[in-house]
C-alpha atoms as a PDB file:
ATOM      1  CA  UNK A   1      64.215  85.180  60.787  1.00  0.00           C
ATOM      2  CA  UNK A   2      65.784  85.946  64.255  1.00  0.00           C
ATOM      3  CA  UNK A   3      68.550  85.354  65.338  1.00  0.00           C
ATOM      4  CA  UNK A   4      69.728  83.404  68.647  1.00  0.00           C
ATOM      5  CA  UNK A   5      70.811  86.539  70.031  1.00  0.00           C
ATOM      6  CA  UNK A   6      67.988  88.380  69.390  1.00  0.00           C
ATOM      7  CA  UNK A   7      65.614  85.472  71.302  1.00  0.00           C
ATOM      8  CA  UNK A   8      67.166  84.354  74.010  1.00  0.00           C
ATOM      9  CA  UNK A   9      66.923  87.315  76.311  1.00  0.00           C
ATOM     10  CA  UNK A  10      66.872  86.989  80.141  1.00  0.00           C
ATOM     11  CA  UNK A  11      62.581  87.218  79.720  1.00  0.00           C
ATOM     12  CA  UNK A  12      62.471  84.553  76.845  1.00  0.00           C
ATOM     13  CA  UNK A  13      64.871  81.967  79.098  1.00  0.00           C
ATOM     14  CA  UNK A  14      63.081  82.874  82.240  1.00  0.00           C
ATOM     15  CA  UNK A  15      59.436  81.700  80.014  1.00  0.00           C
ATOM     16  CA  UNK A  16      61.190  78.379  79.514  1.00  0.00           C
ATOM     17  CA  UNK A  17      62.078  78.231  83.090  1.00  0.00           C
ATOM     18  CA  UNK A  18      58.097  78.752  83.733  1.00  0.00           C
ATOM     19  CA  UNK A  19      56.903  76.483  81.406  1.00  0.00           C
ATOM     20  CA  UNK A  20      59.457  73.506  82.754  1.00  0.00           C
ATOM     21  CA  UNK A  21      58.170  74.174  86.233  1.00  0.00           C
ATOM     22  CA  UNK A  22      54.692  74.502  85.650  1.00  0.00           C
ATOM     23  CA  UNK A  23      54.418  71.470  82.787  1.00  0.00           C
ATOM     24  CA  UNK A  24      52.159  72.918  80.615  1.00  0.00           C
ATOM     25  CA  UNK A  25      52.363  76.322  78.236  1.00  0.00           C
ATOM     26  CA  UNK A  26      48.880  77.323  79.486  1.00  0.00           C
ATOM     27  CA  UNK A  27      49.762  76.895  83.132  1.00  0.00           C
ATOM     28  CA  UNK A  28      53.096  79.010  82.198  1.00  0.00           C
ATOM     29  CA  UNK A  29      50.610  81.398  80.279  1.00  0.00           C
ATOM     30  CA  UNK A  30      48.288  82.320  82.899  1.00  0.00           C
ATOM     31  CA  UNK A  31      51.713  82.400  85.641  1.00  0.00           C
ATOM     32  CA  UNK A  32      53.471  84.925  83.164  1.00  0.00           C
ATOM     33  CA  UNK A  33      50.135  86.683  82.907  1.00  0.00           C
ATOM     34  CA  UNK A  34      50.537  86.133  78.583  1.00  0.00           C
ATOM     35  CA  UNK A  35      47.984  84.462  76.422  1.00  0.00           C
ATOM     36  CA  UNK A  36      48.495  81.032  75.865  1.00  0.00           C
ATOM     37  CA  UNK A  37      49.245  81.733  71.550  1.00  0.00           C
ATOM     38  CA  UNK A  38      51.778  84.486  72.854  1.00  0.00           C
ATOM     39  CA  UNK A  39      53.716  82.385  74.710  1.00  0.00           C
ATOM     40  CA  UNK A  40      53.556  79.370  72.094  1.00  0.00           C
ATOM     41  CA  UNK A  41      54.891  81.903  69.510  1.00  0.00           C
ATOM     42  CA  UNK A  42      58.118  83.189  71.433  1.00  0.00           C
ATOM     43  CA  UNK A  43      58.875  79.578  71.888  1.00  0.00           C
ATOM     44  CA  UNK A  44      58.488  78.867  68.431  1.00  0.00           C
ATOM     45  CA  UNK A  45      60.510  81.711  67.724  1.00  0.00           C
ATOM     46  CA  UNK A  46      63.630  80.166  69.987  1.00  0.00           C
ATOM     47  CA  UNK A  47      63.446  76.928  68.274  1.00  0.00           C
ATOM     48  CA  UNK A  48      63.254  78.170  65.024  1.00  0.00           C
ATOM     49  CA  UNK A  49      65.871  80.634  65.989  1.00  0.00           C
ATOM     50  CA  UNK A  50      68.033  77.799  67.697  1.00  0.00           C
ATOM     51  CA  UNK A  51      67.209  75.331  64.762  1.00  0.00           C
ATOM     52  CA  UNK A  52      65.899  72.829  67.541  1.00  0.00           C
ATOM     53  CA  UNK A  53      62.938  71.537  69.437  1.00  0.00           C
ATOM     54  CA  UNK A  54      62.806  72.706  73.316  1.00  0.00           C
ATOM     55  CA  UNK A  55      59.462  70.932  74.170  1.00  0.00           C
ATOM     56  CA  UNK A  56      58.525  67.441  73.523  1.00  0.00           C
ATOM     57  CA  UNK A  57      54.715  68.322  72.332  1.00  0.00           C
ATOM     58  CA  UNK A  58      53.759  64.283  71.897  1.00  0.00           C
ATOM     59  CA  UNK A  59      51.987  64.473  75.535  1.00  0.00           C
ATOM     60  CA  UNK A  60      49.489  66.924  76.952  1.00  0.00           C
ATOM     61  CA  UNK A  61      52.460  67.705  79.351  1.00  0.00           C
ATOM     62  CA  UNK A  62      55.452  70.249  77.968  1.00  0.00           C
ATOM     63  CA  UNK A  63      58.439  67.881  78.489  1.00  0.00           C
ATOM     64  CA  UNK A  64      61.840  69.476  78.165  1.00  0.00           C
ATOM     65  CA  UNK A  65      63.812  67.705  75.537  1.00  0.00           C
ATOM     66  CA  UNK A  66      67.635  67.243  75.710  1.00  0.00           C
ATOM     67  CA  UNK A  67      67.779  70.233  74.070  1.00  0.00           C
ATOM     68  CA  UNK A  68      65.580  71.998  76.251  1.00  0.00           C
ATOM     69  CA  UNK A  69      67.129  70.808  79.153  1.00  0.00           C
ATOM     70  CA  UNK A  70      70.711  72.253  78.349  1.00  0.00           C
ATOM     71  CA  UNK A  71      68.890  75.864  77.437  1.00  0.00           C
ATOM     72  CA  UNK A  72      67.368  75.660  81.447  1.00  0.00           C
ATOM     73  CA  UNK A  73      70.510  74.605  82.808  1.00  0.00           C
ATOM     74  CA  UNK A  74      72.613  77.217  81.398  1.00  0.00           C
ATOM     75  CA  UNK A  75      69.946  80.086  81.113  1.00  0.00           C
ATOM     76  CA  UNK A  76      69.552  79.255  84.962  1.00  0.00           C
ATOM     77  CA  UNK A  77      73.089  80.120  85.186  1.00  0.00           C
ATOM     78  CA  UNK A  78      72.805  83.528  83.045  1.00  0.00           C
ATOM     79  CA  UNK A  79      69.908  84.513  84.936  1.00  0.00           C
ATOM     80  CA  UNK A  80      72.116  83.698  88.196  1.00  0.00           C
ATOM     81  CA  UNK A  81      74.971  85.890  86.834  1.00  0.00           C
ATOM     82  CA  UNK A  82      72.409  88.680  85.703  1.00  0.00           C
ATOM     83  CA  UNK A  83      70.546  88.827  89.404  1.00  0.00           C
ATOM     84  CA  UNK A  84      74.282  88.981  90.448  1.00  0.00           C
ATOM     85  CA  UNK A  85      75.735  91.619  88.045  1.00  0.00           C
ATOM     86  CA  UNK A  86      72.799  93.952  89.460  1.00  0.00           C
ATOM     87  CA  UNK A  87      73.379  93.565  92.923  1.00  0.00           C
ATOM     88  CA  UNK A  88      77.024  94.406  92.221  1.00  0.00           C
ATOM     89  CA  UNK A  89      76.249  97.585  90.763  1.00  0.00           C
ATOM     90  CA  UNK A  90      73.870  98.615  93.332  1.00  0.00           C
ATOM     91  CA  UNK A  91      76.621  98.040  95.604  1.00  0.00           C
ATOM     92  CA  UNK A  92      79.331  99.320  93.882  1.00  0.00           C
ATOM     93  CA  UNK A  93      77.660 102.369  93.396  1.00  0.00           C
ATOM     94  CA  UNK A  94      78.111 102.878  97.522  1.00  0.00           C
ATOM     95  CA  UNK A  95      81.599 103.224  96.847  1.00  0.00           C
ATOM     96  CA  UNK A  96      83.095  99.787  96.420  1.00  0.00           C
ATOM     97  CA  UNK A  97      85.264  99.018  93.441  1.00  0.00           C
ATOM     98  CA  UNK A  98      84.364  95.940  91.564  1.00  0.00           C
ATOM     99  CA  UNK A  99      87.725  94.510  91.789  1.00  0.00           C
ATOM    100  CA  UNK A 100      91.011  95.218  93.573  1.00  0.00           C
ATOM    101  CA  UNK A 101      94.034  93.679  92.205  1.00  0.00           C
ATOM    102  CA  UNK A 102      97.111  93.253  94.868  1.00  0.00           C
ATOM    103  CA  UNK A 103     100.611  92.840  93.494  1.00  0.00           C
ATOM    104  CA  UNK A 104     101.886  90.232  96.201  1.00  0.00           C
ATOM    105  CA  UNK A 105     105.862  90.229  96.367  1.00  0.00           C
ATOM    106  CA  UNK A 106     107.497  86.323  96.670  1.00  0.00           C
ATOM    107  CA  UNK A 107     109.078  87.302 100.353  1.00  0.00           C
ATOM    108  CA  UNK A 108     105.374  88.042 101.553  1.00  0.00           C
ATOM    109  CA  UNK A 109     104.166  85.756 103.927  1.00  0.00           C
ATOM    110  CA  UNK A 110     101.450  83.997 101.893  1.00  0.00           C
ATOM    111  CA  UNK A 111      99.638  82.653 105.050  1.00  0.00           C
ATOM    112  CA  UNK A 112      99.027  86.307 106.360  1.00  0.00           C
ATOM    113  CA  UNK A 113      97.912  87.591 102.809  1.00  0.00           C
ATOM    114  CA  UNK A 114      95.727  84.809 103.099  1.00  0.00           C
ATOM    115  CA  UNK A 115      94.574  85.877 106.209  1.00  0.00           C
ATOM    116  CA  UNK A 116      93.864  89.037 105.003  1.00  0.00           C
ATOM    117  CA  UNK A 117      91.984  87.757 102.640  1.00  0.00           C
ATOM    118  CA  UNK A 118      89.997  86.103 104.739  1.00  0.00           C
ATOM    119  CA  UNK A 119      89.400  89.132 106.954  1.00  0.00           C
ATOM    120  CA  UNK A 120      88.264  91.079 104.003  1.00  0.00           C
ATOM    121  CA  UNK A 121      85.882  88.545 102.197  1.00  0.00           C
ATOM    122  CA  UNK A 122      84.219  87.306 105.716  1.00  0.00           C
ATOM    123  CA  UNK A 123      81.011  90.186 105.421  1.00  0.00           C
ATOM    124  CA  UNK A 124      81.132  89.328 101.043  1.00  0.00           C
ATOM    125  CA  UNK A 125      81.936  92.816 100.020  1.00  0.00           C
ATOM    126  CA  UNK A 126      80.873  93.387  96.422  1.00  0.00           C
ATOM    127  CA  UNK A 127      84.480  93.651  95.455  1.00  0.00           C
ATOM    128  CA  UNK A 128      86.265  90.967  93.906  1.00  0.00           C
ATOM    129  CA  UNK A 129      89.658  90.401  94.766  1.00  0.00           C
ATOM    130  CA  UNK A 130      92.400  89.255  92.314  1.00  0.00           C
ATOM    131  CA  UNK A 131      96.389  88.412  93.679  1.00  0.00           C
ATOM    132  CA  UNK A 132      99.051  88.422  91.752  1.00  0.00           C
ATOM    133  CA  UNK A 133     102.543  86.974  92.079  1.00  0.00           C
ATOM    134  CA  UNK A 134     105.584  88.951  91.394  1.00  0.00           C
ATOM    135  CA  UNK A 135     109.198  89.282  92.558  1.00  0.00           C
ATOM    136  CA  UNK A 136     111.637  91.839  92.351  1.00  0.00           C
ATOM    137  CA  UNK A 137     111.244  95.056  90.125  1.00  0.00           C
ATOM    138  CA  UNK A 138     107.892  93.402  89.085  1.00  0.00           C
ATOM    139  CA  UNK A 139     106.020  93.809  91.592  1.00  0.00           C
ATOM    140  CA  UNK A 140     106.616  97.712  91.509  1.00  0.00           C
ATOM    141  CA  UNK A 141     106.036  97.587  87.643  1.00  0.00           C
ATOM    142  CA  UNK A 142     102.430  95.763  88.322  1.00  0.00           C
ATOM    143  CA  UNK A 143     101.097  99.274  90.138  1.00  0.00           C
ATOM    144  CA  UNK A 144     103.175 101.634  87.659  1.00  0.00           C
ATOM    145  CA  UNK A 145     101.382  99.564  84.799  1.00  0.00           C
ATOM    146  CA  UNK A 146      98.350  99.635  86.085  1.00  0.00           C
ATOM    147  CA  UNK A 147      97.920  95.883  85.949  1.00  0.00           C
ATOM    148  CA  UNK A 148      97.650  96.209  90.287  1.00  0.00           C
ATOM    149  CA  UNK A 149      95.717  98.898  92.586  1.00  0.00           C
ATOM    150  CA  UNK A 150      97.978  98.141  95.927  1.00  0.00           C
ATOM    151  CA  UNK A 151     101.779  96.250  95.692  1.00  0.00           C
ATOM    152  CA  UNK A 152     102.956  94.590  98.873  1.00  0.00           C
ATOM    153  CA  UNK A 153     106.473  93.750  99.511  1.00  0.00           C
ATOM    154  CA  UNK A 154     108.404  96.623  96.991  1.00  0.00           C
ATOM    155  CA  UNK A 155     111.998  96.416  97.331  1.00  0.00           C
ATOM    156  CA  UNK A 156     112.717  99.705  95.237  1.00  0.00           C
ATOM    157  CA  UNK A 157     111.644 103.313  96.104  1.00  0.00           C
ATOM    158  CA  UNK A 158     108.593 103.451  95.145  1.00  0.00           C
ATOM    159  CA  UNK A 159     108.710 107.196  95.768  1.00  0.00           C
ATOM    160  CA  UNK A 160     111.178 107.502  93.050  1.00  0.00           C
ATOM    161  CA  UNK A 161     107.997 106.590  90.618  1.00  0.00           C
ATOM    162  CA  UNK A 162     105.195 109.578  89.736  1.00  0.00           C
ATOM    163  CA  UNK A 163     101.426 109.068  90.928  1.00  0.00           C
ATOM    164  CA  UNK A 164     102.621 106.677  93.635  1.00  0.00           C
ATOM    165  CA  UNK A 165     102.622 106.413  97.635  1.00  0.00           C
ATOM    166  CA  UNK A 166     104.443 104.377  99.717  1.00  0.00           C
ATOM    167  CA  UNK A 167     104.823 103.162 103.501  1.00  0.00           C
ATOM    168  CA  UNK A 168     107.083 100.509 104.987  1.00  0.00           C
ATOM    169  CA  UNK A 169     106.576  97.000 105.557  1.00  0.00           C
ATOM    170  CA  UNK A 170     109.831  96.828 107.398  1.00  0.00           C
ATOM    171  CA  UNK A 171     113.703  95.877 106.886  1.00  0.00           C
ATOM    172  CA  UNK A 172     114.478  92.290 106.070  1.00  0.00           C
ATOM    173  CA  UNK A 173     118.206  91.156 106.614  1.00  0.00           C
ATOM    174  CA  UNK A 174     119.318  87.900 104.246  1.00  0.00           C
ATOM    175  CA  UNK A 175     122.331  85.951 105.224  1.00  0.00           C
ATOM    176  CA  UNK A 176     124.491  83.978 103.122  1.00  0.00           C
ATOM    177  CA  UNK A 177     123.467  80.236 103.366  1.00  0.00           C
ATOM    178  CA  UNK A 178     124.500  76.579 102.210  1.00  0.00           C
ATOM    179  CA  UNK A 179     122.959  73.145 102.637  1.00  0.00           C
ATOM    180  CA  UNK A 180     124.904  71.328 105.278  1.00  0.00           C
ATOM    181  CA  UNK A 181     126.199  68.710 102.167  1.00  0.00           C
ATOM    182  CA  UNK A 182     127.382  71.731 100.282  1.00  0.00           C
ATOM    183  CA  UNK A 183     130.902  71.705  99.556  1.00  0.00           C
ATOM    184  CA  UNK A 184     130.938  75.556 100.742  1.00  0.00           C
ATOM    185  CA  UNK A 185     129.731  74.087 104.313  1.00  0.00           C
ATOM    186  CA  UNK A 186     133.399  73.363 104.856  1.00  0.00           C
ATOM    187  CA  UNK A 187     135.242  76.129 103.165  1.00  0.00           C
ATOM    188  CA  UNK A 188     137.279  78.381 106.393  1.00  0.00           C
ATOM    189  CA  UNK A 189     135.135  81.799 106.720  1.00  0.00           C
ATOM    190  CA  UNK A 190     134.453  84.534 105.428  1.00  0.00           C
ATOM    191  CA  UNK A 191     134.131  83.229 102.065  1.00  0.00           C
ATOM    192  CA  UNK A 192     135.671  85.408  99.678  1.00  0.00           C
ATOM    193  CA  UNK A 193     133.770  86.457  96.219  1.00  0.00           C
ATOM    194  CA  UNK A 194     136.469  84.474  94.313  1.00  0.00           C
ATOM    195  CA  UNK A 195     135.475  80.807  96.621  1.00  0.00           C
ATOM    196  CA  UNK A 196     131.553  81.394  96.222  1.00  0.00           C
ATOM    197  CA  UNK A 197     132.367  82.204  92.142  1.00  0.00           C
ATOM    198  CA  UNK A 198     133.440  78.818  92.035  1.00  0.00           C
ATOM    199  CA  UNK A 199     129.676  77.320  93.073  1.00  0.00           C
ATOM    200  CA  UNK A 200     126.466  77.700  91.380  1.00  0.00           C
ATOM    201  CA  UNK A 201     124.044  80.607  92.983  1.00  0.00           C
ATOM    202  CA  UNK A 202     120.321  79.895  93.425  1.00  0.00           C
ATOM    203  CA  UNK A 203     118.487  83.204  91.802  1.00  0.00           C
ATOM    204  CA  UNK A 204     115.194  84.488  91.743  1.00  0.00           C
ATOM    205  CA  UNK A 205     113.997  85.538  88.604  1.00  0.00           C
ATOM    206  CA  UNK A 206     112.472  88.893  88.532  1.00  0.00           C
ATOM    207  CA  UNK A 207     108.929  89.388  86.796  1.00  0.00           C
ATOM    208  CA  UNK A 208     109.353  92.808  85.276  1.00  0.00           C
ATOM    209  CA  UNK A 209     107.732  92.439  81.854  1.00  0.00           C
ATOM    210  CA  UNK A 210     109.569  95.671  80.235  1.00  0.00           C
ATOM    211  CA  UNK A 211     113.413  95.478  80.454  1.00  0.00           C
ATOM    212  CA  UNK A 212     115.994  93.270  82.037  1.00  0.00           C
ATOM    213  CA  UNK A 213     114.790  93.291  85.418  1.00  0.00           C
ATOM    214  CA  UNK A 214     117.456  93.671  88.198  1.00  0.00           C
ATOM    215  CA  UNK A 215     119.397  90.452  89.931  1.00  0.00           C
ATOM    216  CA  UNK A 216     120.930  90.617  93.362  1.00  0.00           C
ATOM    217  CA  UNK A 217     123.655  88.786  95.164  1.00  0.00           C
ATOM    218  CA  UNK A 218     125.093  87.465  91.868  1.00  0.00           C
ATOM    219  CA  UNK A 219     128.686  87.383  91.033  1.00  0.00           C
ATOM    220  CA  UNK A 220     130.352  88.382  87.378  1.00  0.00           C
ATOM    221  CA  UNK A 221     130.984  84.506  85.657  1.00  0.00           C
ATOM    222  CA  UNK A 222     128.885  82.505  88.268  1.00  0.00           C
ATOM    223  CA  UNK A 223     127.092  79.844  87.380  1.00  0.00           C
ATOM    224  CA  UNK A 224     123.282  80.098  88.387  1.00  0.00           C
ATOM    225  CA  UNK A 225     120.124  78.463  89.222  1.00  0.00           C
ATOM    226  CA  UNK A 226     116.830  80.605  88.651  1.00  0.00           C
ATOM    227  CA  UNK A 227     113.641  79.911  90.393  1.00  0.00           C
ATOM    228  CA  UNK A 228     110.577  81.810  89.991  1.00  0.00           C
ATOM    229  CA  UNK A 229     109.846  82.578  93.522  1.00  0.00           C
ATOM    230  CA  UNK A 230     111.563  82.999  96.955  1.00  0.00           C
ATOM    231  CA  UNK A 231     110.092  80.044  98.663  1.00  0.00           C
ATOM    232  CA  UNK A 232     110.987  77.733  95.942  1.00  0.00           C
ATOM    233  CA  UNK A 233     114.803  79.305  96.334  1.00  0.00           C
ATOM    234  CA  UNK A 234     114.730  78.273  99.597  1.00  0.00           C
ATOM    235  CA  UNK A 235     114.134  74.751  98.589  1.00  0.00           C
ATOM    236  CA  UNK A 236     116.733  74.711  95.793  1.00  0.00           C
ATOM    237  CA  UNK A 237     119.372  75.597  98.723  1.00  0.00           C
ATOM    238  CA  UNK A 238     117.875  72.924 101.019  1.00  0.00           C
ATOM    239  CA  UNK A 239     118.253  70.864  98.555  1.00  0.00           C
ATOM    240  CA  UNK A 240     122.611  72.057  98.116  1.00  0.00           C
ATOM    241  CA  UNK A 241     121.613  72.857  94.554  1.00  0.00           C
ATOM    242  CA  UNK A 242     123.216  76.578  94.789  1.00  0.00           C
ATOM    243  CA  UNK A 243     123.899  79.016  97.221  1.00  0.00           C
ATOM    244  CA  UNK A 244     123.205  82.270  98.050  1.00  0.00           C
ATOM    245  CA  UNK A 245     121.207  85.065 100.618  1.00  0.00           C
ATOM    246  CA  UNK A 246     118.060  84.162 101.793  1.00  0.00           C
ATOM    247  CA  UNK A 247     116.096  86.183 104.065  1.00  0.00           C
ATOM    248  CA  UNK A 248     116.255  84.851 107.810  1.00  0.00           C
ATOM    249  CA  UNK A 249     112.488  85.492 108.279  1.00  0.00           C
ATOM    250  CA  UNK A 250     112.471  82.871 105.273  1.00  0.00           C
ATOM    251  CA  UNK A 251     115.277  80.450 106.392  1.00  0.00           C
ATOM    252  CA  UNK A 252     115.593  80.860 110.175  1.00  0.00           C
ATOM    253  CA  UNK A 253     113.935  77.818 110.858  1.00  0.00           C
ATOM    254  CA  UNK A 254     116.105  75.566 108.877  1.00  0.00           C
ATOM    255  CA  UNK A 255     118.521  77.897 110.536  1.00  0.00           C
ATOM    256  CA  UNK A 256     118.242  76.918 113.901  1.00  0.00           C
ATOM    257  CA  UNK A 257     117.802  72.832 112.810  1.00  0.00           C
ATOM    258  CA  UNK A 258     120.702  73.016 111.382  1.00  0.00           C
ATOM    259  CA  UNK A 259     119.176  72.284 107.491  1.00  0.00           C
ATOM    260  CA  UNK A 260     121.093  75.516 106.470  1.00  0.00           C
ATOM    261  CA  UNK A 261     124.286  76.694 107.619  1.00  0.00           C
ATOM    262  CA  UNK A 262     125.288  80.524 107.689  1.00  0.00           C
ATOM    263  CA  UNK A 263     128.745  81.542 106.557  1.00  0.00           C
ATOM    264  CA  UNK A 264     130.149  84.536 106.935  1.00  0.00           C
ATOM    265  CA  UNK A 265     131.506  86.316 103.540  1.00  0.00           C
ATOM    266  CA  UNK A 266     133.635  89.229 103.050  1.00  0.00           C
ATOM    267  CA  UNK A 267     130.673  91.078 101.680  1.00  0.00           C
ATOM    268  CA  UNK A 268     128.624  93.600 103.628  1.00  0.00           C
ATOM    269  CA  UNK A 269     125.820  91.761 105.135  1.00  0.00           C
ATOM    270  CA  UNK A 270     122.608  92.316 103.272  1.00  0.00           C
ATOM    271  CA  UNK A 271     119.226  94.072 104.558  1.00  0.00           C
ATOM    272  CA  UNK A 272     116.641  95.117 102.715  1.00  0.00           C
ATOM    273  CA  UNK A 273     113.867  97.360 103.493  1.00  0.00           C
ATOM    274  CA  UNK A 274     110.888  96.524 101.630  1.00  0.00           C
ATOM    275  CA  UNK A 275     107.392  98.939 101.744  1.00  0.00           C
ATOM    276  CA  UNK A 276     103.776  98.825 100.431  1.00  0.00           C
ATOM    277  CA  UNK A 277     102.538 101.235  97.437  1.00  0.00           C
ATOM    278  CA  UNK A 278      99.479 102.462  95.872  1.00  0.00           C
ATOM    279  CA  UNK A 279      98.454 105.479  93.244  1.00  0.00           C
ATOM    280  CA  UNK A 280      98.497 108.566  95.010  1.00  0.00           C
ATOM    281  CA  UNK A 281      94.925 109.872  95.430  1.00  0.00           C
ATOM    282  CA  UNK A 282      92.903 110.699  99.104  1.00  0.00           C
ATOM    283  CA  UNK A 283      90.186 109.148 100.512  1.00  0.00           C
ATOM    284  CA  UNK A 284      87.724 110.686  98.392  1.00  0.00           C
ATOM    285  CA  UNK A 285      89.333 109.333  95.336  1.00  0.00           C
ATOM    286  CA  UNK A 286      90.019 105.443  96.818  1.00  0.00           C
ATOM    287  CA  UNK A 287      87.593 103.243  96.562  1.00  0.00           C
ATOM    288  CA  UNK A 288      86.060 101.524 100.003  1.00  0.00           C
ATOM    289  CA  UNK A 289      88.252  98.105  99.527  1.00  0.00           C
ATOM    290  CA  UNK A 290      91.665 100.316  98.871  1.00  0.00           C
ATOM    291  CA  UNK A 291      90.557 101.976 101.736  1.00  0.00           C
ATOM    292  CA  UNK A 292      90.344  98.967 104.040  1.00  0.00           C
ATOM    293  CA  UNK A 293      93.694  96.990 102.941  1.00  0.00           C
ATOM    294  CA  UNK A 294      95.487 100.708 103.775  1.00  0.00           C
ATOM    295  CA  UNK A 295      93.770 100.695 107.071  1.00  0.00           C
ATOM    296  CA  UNK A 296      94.828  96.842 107.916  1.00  0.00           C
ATOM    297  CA  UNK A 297      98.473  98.522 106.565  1.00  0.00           C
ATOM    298  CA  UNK A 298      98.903 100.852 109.383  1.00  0.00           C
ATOM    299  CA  UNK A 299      98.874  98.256 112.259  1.00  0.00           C
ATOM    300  CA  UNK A 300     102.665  97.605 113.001  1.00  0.00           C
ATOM    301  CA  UNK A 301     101.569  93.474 113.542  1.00  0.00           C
ATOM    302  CA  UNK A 302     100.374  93.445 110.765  1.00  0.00           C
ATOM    303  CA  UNK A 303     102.916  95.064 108.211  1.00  0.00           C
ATOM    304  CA  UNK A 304     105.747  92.609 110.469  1.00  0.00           C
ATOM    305  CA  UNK A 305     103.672  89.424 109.758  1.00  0.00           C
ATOM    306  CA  UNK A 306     103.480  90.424 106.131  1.00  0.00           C
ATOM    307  CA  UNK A 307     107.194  90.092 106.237  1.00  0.00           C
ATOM    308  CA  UNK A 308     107.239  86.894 108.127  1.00  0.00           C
ATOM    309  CA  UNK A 309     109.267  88.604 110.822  1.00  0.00           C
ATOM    310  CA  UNK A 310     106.664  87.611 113.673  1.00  0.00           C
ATOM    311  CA  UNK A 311     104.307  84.202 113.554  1.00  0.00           C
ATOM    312  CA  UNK A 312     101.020  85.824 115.573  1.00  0.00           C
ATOM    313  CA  UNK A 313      97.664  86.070 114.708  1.00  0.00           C
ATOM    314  CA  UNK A 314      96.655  89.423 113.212  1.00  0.00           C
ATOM    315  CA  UNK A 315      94.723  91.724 114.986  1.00  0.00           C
ATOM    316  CA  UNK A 316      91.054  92.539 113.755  1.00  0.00           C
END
């Protein structure tokens, strides 16, 4: 007896399709060009297959039963996906990849990614695009795993790491900052290690999958806060519940409004330069959508909006 699998190919669910449109097998017969006993026994063969009745045979018309009508919902669907899966091909075979997975850093600018995005979906390339979020040494490890094709926002040398290449984004300075209610708001400057031990830091945790990850700003014995993302450390130290750097692209508005005060510590001040990454390879081994997030890369707006360090509209 057949199975399921074996009858409900994309010809057998397009019949049914032709048979609910049409109302009648012998209509569907002479539309599919079968004979009307050919077409009877395939559907025969699905319900017996399926252990169900597709067509309600009572009337001279072929109603769908319930049954029937789930099949054509969701064979419409698979014969959607299968129409799709072969214009993919034909169009990845130009050159495109079918997806491109981005390691996005947490101090990216996630309205100009999004722009990006935008600017690279708007003719519907056949390439799907996947983002991921990461912070820290994981957003490095994404591309060295293989889990990402391009990583935006890399903090460590990426040249340090075999089969990569790298670019800059651009240097980020971070300044030491506390809620206006914080009891560090009022401590005389610069803050020593030994006051700011005393206070719970706000942390980002990094999302390296293999090994410890790295932490930054943190003091031996310090209590600390960790938050999965820079944004949302931003809003722990709005809200006084730690302290700790925080890039100015990310804080300087609270900055200015006085929602976050800078102090001075006796610590060097912190900047960071961060760059962009990808497997090493040239044009003749990228694919087309690799291609066109590198050239986006090489506009100097562009790589400074990624970074939040100007508020424009990118250039097309």
């Amino acid at each position: 007896m057949p199975t399921a699998r074996n009858v409900l190919s994309p010809d057998a669910l397009a019949m049914v399709q032709t048979i609910a449109e049409t109302g009648s097998f012998a209509a569907a017969a002479r539309a599919r060009n079968m004979v009307p006993s050919a077409l009877t026994y395939r559907v025969r063969q699905m319900e017996d297959a399926l252990d169900v009745l597709l067509f309600d045979r009572s009337s001279r018309q072929a109603r769908l039963t319930a049954a029937g009508a789930e099949l054509l919902r969701e064979g419409a669907r698979v014969l959607a996906d299968i129409d799709a899966i072969a214009n993919r091909v034909k169009r990845v075979a130009t050159g495109w990849e079918p997806q491109l997975t981005i390691a996005v850093d947490s101090i990216i600018n996630h309205a100009t990614v999004m722009e990006l995005c935008k600017d690279f979906l708007a003719p519907d390339p056949p390439t799907r695009l996947k983002l991921r979020d990461e912070t820290l040494s994981g957003t490095l490890e994404a591309l060295t795993s293989g889990q990402a094709d391009l990583a935006l926002g890399v903090a460590l040398d990426a040249g340090t790491a075999p089969g990569l290449q790298r670019e800059p984004l651009g240097t980020v300075r971070f300044a030491f900052v506390v809620a206006p209610h914080h009891p560090l708001a009022r401590e005389p400057e610069p803050l020593s290690d030994d006051v700011i031990r005393r206070h719970r830091a706000v942390a980002v945790a990094d999302s390296v999958q293999r090994g410890g990850g790295i932490t930054v700003g943190l003091l031996p014995g310090q209590d600390v806060l960790t938050v999965s993302s820079m944004p949302a450390k931003l809003d722990a130290q709005l809200r006084g519940l730690g302290v700790g750097f925080l890039a100015t692209c990310l804080a300087q508005p609270y900055m200015d409004t006085g929602r976050l005060v800078v102090k001075s510590v006796e610590r060097a001040e912190q900047s960071i330069p961060f760059s962009y990454a990808w497997h090493k390879g040239g044009k003749a081994a990228q694919g087309r959508a690799l291609q066109w997030w590198l050239e986006r890369l090489k506009n100097r707006v562009t790589r400074a909006a990624l970074l939040g360090l100007i508020a424009t509209s990118l250039p097309h």
